[in-house]
C-alpha atoms as a PDB file:
ATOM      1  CA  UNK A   1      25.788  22.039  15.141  1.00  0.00           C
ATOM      2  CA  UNK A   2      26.075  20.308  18.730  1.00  0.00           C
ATOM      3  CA  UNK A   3      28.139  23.283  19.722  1.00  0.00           C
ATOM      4  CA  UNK A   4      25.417  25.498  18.320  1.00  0.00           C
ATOM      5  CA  UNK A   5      22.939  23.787  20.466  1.00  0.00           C
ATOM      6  CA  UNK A   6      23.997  22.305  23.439  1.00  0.00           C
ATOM      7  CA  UNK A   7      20.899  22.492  25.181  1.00  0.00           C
ATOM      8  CA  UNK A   8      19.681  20.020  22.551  1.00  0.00           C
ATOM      9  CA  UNK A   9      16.526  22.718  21.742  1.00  0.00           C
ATOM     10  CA  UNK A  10      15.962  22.128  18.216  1.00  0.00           C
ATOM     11  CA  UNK A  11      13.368  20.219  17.257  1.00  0.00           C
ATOM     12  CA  UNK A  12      14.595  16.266  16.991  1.00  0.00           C
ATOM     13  CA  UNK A  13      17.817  17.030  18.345  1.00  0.00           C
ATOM     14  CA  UNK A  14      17.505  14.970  22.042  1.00  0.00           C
ATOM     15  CA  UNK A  15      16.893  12.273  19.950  1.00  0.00           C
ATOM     16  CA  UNK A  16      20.226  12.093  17.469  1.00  0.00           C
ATOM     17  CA  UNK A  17      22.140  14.221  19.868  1.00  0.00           C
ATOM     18  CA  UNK A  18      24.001  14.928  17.008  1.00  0.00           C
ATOM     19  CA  UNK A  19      25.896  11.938  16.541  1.00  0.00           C
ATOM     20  CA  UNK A  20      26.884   9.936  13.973  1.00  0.00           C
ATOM     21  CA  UNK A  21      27.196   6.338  13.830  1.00  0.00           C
ATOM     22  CA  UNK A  22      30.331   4.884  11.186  1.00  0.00           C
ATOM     23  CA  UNK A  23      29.809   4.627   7.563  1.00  0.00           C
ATOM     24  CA  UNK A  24      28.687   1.153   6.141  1.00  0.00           C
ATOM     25  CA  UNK A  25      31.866  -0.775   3.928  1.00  0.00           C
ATOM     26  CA  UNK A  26      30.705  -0.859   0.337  1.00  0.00           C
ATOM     27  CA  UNK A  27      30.198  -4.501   0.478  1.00  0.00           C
ATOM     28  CA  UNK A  28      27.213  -3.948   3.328  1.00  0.00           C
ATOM     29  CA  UNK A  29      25.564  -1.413   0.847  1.00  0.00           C
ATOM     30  CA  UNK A  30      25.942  -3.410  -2.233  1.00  0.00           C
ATOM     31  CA  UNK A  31      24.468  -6.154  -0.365  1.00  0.00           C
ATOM     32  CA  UNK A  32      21.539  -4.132   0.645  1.00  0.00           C
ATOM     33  CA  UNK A  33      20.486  -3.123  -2.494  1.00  0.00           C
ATOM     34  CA  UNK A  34      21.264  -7.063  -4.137  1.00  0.00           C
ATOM     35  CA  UNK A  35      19.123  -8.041  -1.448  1.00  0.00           C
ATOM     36  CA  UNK A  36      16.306  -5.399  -2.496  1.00  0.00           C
ATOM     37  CA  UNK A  37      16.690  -5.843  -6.168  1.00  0.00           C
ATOM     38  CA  UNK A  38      17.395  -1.995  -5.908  1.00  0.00           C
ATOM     39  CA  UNK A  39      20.778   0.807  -6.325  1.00  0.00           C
ATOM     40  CA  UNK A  40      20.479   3.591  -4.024  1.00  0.00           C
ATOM     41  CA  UNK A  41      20.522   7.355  -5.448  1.00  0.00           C
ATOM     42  CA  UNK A  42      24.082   8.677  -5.723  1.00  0.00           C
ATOM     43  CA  UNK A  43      23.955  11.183  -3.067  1.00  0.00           C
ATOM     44  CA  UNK A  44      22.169   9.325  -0.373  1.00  0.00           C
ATOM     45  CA  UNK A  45      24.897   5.908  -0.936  1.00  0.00           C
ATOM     46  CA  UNK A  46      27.732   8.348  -0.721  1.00  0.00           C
ATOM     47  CA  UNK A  47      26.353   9.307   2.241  1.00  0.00           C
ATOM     48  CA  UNK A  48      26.442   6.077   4.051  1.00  0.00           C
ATOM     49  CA  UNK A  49      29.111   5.004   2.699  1.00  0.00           C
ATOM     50  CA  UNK A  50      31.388   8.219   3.613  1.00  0.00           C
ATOM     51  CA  UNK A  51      29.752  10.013   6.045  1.00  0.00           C
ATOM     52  CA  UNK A  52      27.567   7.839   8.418  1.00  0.00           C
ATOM     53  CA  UNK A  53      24.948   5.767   8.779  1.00  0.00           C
ATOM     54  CA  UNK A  54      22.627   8.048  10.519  1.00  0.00           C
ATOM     55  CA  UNK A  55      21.478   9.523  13.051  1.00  0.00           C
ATOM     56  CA  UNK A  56      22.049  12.916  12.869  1.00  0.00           C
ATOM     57  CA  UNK A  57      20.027  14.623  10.727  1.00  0.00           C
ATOM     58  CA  UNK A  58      17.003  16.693   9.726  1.00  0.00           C
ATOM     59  CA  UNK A  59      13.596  15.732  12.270  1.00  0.00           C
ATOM     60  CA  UNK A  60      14.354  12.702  14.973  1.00  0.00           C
ATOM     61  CA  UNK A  61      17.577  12.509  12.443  1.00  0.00           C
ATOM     62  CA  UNK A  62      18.182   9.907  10.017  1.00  0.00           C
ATOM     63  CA  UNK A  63      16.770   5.930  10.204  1.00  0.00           C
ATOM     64  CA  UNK A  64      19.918   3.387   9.655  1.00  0.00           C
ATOM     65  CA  UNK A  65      20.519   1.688   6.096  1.00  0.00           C
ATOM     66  CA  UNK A  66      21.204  -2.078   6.775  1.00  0.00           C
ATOM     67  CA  UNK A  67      20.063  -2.110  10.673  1.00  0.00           C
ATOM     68  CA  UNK A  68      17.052  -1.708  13.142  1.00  0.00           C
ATOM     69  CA  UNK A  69      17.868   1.225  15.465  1.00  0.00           C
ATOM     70  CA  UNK A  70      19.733   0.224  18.740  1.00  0.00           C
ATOM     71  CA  UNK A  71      16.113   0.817  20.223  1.00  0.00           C
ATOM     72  CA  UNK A  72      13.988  -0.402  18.082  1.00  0.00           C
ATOM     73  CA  UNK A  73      12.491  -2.025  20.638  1.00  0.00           C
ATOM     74  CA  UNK A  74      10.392   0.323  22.022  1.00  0.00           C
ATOM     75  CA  UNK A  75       7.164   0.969  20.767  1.00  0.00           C
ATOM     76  CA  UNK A  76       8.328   3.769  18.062  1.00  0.00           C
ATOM     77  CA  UNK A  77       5.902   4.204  14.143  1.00  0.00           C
ATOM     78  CA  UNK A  78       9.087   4.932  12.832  1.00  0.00           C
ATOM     79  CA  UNK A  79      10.335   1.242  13.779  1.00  0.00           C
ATOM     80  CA  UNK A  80       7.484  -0.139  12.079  1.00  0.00           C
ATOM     81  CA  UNK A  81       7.968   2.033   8.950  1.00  0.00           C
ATOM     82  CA  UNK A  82      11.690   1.056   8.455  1.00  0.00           C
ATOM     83  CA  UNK A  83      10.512  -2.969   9.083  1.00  0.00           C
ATOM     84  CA  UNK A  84       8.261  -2.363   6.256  1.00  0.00           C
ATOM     85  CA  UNK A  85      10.166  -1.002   3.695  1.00  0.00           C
ATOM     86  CA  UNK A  86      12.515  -4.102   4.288  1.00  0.00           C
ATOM     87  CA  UNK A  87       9.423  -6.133   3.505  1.00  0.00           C
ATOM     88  CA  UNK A  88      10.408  -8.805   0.227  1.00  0.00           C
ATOM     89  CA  UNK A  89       9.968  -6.605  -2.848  1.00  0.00           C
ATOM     90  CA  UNK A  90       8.355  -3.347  -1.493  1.00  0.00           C
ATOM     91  CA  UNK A  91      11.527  -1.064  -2.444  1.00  0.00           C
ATOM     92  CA  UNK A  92      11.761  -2.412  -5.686  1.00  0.00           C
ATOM     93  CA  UNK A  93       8.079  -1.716  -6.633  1.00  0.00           C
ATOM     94  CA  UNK A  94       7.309   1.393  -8.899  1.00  0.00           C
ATOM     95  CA  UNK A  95       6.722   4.609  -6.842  1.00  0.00           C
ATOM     96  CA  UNK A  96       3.258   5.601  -7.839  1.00  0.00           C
ATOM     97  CA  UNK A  97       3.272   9.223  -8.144  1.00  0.00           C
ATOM     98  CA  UNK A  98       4.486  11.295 -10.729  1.00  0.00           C
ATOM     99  CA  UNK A  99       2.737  14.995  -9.641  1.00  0.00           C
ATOM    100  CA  UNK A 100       2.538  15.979  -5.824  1.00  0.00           C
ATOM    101  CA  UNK A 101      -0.515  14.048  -3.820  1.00  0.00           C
ATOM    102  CA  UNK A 102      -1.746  16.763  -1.473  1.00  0.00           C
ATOM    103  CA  UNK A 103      -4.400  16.668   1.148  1.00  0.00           C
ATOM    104  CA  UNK A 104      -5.578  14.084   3.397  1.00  0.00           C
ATOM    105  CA  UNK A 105      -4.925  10.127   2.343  1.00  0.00           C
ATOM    106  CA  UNK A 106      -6.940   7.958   4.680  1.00  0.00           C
ATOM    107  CA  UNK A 107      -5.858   4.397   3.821  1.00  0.00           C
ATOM    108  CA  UNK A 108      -3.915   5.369   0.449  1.00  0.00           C
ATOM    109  CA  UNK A 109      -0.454   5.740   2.682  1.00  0.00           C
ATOM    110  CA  UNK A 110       0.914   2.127   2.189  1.00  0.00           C
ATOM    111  CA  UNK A 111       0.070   1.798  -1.614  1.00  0.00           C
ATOM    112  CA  UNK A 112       1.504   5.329  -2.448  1.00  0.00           C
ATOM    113  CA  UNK A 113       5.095   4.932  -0.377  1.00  0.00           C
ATOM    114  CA  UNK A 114       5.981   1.703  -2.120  1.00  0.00           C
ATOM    115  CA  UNK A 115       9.398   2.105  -3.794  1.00  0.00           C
ATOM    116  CA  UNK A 116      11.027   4.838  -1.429  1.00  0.00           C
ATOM    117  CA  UNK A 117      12.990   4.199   1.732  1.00  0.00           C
ATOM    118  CA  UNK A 118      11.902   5.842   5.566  1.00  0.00           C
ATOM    119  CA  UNK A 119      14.734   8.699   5.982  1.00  0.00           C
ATOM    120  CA  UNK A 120      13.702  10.329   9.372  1.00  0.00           C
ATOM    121  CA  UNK A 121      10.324  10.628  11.383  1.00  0.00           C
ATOM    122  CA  UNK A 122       8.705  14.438  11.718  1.00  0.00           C
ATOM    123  CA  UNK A 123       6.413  13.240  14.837  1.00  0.00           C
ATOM    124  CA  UNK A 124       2.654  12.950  14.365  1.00  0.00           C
ATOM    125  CA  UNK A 125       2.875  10.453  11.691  1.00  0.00           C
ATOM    126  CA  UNK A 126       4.689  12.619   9.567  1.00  0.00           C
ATOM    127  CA  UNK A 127       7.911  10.740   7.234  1.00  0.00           C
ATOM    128  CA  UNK A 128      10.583  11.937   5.044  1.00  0.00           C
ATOM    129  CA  UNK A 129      11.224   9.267   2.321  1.00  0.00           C
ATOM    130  CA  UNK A 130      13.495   8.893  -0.660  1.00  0.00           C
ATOM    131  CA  UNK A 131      12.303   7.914  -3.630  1.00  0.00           C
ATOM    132  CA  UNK A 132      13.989   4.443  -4.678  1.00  0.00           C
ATOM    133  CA  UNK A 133      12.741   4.252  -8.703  1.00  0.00           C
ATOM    134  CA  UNK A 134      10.873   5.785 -11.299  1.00  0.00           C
ATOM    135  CA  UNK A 135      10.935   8.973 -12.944  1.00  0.00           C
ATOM    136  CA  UNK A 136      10.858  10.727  -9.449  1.00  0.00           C
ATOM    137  CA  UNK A 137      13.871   8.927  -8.383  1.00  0.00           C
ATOM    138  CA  UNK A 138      16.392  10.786  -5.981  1.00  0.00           C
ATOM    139  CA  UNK A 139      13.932  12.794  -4.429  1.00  0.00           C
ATOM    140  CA  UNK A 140      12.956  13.813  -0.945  1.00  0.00           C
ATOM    141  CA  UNK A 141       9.412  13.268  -0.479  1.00  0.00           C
ATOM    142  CA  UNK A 142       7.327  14.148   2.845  1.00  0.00           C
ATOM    143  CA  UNK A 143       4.140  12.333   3.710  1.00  0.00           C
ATOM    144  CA  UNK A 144       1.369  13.296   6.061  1.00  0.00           C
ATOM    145  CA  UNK A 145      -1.597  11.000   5.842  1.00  0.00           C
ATOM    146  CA  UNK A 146      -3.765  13.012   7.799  1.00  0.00           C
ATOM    147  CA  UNK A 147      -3.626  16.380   6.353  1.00  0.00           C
ATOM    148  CA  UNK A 148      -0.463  17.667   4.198  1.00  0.00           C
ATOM    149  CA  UNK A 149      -0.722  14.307   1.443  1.00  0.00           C
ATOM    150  CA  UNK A 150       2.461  13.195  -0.200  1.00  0.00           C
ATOM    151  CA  UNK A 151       4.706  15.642  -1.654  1.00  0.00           C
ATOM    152  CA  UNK A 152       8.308  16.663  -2.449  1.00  0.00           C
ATOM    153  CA  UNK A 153      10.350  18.691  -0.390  1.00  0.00           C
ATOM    154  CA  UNK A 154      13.602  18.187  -2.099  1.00  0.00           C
ATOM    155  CA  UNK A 155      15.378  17.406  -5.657  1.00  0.00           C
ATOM    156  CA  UNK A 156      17.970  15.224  -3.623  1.00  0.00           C
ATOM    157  CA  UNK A 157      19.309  14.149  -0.269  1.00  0.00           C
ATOM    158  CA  UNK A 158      22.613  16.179  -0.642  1.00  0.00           C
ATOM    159  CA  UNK A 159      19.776  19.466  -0.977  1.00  0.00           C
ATOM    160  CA  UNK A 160      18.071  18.212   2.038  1.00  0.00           C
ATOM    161  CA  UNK A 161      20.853  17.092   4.091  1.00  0.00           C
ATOM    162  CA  UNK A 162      22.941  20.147   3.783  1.00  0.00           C
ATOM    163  CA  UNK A 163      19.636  22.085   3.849  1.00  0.00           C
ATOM    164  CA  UNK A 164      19.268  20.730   7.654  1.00  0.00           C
ATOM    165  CA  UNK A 165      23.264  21.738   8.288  1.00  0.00           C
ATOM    166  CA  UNK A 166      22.781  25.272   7.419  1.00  0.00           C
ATOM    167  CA  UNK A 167      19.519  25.944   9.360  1.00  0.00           C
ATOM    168  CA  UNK A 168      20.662  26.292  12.768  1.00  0.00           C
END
């Protein structure tokens, strides 16, 4: 895809570039998901543990597994959205929904994304998140509080992965 686009014009790309970083060892994913009293869905843990660890990917590309992003520092809602999910407890909780939640959500964002995990930030306070539990489980969800709601986009990360690969 970086060959396809090395002017870095689609949307997200000058901020993954593309790259990968290495996969996580098993150990650092099985820890993860001890620590979060959670197991990952098969396709997205393959992922990590084969592929990479993010970046590249669909939107500003994929948010690291086990680790802040090297600049995390900077003021970024993404930052703060992977910080929370890490919060004691929160992937672990039930996810909420069962049917699609469309339309604007005021302050109903925080309560309705327990028990899925930040994948990538669409800009505007848009997120792609995976849903951790439930009957829902596996499951790409979008969420944009302001006017689109909360709703899937895809039966699994392999679907929405690859999905981003062949859409050049």
């Amino acid at each position: 895809m970086a060959a396809r686009d090395g002017g870095l014009e689609r949307f997200g790309a000058s901020t993954h570039r593309y790259e990968l970083t290495p996969p996580l060892p098993e150990a650092e994913i099985r820890a993860f998901e001890e620590a979060h009293g959670i197991v990952l869905p098969a396709d997205y843990r393959s992922f990590v543990a084969s592929v990479g660890n993010g970046p590249a990917g669909p939107a500003h590309g994929l948010m690291p597994l086990t680790t802040p992003r090297p600049d995390a520092d900077e003021e970024s809602a993404v930052d703060d959205e992977w910080a929370e999910d890490r919060l004691p407890g929160r992937l672990a909780e039930p996810f909420s929904l069962t049917e699609p939640r469309p339309g604007p959500m005021d302050s109903l964002a925080d309560s309705l994304t327990r028990g899925t995990l930040t994948l990538a930030e669409e800009g505007c306070g848009m997120f792609v998140r995976l849903v951790l539990n439930g009957p829902r489980a596996g499951e790409i969800w979008r969420i944009d509080p302001d006017w689109g709601g909360f709703v899937p986009v895809h039966p699994d990360f392999r679907a929405w992965y690859t999905g981003w690969l062949a859409n050049p």
